[in-house]
PDB file of N, CA and C in Angstrom:
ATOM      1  N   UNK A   1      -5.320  26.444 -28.737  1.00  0.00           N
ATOM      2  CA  UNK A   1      -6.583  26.766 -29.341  1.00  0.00           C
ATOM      3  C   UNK A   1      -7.683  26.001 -28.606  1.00  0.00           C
ATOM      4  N   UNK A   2      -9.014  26.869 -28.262  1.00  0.00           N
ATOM      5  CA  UNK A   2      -9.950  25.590 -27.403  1.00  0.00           C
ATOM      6  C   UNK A   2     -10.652  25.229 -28.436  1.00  0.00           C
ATOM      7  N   UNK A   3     -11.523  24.183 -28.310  1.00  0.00           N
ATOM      8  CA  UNK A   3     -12.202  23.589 -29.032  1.00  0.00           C
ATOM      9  C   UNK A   3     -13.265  24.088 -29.706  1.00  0.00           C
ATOM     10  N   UNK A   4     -13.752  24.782 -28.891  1.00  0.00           N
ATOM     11  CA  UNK A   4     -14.790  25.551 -30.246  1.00  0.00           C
ATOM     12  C   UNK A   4     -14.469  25.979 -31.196  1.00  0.00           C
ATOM     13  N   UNK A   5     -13.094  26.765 -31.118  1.00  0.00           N
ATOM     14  CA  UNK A   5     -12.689  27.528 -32.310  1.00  0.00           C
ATOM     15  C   UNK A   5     -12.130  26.648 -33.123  1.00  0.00           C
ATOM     16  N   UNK A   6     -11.495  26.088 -32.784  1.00  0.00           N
ATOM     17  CA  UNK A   6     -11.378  24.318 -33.709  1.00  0.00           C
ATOM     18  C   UNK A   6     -12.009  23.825 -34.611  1.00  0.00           C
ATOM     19  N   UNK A   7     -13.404  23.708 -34.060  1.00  0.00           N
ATOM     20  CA  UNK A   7     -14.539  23.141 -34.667  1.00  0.00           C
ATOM     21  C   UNK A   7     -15.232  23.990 -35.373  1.00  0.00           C
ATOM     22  N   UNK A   8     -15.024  25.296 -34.943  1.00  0.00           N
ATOM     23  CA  UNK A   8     -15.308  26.173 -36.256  1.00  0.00           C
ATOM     24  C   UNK A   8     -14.406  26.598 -37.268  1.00  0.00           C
ATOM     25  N   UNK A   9     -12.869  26.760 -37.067  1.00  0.00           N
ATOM     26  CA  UNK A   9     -12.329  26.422 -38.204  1.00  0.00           C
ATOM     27  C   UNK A   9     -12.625  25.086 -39.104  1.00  0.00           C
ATOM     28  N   UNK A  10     -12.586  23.808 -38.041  1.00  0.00           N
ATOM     29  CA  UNK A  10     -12.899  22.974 -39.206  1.00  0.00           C
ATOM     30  C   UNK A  10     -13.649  23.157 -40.179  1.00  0.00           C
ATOM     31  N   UNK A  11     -14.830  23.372 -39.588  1.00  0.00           N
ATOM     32  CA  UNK A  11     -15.824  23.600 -40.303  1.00  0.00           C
ATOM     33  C   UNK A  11     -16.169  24.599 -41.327  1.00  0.00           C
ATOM     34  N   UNK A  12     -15.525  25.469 -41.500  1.00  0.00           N
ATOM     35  CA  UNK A  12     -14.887  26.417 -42.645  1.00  0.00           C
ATOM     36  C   UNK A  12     -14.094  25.753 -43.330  1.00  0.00           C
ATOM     37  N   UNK A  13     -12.807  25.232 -42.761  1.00  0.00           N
ATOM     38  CA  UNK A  13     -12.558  24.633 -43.663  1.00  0.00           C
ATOM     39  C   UNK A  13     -13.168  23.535 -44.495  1.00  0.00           C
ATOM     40  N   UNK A  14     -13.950  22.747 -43.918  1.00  0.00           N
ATOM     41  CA  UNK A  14     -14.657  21.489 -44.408  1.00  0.00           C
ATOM     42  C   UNK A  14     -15.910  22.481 -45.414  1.00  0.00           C
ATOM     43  N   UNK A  15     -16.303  23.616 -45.730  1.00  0.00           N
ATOM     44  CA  UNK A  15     -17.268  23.960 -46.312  1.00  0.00           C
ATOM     45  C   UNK A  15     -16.603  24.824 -47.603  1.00  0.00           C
ATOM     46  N   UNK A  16     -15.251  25.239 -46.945  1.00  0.00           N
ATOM     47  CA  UNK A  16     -14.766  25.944 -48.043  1.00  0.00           C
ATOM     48  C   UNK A  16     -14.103  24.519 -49.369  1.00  0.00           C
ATOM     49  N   UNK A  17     -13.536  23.785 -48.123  1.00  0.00           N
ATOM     50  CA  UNK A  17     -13.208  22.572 -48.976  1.00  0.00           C
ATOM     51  C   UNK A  17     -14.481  22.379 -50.018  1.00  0.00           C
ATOM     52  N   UNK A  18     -15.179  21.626 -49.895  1.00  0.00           N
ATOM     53  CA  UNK A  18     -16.676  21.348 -50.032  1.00  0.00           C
ATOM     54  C   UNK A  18     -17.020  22.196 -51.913  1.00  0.00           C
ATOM     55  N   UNK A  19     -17.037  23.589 -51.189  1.00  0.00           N
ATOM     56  CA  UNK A  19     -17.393  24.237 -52.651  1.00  0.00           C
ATOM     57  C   UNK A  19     -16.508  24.307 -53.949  1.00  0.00           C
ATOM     58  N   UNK A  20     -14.546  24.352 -53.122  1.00  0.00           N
ATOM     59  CA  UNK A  20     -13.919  24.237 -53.971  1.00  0.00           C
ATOM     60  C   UNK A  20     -13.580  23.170 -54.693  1.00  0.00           C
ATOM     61  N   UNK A  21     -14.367  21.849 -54.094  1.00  0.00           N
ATOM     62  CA  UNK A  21     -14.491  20.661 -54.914  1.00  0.00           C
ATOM     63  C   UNK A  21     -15.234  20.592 -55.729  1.00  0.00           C
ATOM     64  N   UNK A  22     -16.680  21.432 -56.098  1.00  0.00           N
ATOM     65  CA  UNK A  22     -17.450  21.399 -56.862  1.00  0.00           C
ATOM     66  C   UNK A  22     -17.209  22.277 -57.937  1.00  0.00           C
ATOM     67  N   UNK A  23     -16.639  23.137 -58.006  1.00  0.00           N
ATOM     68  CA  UNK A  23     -15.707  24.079 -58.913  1.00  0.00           C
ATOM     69  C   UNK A  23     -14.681  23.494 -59.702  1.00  0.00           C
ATOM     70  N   UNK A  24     -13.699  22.481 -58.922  1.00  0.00           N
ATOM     71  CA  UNK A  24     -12.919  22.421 -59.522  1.00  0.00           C
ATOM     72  C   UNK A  24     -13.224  20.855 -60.416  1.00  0.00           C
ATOM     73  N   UNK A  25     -14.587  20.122 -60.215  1.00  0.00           N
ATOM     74  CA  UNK A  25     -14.731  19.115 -60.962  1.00  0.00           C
ATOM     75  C   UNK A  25     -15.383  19.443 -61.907  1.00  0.00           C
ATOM     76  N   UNK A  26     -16.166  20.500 -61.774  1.00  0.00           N
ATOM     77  CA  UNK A  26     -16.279  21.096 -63.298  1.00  0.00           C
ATOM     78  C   UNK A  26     -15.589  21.729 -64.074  1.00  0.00           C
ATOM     79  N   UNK A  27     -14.397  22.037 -63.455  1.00  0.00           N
ATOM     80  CA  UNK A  27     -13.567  22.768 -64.432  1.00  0.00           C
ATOM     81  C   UNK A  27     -12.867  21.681 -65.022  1.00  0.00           C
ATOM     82  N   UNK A  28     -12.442  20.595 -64.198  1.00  0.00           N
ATOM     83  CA  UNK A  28     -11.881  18.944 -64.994  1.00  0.00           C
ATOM     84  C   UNK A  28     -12.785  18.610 -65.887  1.00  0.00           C
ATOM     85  N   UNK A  29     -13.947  18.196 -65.720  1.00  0.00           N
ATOM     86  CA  UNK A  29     -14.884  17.741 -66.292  1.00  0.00           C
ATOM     87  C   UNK A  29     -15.053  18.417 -67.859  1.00  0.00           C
ATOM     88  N   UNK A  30     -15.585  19.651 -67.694  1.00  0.00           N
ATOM     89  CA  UNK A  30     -16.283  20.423 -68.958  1.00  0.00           C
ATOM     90  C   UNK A  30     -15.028  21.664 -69.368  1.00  0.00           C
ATOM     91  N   UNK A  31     -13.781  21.545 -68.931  1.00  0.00           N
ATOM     92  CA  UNK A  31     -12.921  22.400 -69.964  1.00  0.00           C
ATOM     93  C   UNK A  31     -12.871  21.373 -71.322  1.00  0.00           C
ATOM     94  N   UNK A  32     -12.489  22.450 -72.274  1.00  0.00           N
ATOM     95  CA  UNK A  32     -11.987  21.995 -73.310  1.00  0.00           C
ATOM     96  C   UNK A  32     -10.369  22.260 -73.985  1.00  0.00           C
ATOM     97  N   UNK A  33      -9.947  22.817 -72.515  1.00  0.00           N
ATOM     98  CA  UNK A  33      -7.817  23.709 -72.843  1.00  0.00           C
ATOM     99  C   UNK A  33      -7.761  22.621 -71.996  1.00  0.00           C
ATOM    100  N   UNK A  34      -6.074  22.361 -71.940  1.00  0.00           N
ATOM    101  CA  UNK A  34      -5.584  21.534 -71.113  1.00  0.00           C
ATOM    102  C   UNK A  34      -5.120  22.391 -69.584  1.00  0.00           C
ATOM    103  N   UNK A  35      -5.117  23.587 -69.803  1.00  0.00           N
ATOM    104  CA  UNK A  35      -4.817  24.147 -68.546  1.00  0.00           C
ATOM    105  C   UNK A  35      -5.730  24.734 -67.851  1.00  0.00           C
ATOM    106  N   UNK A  36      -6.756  24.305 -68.358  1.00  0.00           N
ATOM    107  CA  UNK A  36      -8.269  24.162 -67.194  1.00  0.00           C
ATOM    108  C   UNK A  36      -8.535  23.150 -67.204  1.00  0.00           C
ATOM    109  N   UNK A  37      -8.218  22.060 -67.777  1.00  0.00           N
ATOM    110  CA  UNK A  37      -8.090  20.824 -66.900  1.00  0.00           C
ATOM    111  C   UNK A  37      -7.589  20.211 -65.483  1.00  0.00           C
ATOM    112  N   UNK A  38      -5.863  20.775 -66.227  1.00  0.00           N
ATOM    113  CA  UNK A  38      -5.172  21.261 -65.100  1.00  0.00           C
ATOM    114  C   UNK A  38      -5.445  21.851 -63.602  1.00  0.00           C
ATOM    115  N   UNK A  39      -5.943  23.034 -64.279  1.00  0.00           N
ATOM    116  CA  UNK A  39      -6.227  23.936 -62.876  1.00  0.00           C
ATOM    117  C   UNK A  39      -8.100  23.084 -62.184  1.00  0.00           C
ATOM    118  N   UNK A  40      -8.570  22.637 -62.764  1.00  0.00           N
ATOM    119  CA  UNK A  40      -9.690  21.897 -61.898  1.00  0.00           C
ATOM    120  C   UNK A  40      -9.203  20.574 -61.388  1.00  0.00           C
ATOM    121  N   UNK A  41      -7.754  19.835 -61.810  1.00  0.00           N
ATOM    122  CA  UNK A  41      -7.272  19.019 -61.267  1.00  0.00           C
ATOM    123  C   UNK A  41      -6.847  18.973 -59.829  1.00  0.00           C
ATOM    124  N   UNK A  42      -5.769  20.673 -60.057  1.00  0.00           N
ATOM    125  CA  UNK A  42      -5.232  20.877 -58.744  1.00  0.00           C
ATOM    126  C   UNK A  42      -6.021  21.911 -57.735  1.00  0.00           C
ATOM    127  N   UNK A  43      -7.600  22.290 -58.591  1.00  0.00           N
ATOM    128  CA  UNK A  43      -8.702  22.575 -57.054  1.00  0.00           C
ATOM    129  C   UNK A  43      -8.748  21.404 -56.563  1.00  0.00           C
ATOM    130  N   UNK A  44      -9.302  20.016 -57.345  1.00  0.00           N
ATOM    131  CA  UNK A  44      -9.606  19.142 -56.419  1.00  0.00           C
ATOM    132  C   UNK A  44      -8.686  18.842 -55.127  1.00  0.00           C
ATOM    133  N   UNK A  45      -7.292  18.458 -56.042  1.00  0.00           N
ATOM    134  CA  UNK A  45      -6.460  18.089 -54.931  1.00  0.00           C
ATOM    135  C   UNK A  45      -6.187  18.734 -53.586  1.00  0.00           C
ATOM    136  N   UNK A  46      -6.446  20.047 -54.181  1.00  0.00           N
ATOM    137  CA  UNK A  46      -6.295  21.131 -52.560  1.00  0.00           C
ATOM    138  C   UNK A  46      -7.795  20.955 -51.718  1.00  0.00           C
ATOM    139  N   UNK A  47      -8.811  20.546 -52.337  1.00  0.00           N
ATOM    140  CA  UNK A  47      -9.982  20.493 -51.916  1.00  0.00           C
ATOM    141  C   UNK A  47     -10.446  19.142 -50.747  1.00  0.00           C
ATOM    142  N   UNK A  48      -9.583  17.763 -51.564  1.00  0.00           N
ATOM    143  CA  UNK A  48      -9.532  16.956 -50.783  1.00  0.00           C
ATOM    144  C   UNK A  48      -8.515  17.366 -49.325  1.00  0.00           C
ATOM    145  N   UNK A  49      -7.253  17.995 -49.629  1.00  0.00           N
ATOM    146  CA  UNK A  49      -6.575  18.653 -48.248  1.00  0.00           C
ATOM    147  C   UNK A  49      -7.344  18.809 -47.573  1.00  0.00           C
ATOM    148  N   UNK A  50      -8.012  20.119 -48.068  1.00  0.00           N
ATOM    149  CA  UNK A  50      -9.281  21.207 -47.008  1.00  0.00           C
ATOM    150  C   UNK A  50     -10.032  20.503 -46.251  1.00  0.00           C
ATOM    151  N   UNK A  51     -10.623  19.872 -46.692  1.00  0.00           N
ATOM    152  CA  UNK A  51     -12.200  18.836 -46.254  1.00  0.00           C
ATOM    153  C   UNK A  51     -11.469  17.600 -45.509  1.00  0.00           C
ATOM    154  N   UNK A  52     -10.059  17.500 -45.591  1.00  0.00           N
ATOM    155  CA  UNK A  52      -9.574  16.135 -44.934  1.00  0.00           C
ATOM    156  C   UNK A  52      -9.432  16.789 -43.667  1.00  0.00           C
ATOM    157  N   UNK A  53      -8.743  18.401 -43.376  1.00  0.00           N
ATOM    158  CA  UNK A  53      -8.151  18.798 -42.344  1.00  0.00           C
ATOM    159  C   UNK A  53      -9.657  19.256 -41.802  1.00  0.00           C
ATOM    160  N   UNK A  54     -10.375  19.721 -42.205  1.00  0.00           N
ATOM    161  CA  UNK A  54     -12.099  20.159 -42.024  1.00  0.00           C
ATOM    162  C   UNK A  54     -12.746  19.406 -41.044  1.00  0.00           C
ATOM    163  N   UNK A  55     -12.636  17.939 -42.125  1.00  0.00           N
ATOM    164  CA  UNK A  55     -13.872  16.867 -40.934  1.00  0.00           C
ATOM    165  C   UNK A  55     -12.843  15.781 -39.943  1.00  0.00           C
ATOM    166  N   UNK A  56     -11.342  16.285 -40.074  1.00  0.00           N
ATOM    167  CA  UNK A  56     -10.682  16.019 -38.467  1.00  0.00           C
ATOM    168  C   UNK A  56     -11.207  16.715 -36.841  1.00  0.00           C
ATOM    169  N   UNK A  57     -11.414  17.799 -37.525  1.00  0.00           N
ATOM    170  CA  UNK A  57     -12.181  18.674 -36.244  1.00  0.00           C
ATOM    171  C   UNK A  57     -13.485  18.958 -36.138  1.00  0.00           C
ATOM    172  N   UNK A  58     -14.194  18.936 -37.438  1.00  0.00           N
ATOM    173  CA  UNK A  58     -15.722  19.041 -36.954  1.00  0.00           C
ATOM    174  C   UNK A  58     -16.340  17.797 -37.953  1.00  0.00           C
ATOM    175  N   UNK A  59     -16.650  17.030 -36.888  1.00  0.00           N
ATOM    176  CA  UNK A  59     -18.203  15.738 -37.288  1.00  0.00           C
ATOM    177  C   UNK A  59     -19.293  15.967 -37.270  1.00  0.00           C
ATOM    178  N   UNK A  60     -20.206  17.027 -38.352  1.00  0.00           N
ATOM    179  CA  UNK A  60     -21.413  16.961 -38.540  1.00  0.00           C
ATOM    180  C   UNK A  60     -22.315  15.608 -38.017  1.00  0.00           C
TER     181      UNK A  60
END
């Protein structure tokens, strides 16, 4: 893969990461079921993945 395309996947990933962190801390945050707790638990966790593998390849 050359590097541009790299750095633009990252960077998708680092943006998709990004939004699905803000989704899923409100769904932790302001549910009131335990399985939207749940499920905004395990956006975050996939979110921190995304944005970890994201800003390996692209440094804003």
């Amino acid at each position: 893969m050359t590097d541009a395309k790299k750095i633009r996947q990252g960077r998708l990933f680092a943006v998709i990461g990004i939004f699905i962190m803000a989704v899923g801390s409100f769904m932790a945050c302001l549910s009131n079921t335990g399985s939207g707790i749940n499920t905004g638990n395990i956006l975050l966790i996939l979110s921190l993945a995304l944005t970890t593998y994201g800003f390996t390849y692209w440094r804003p």
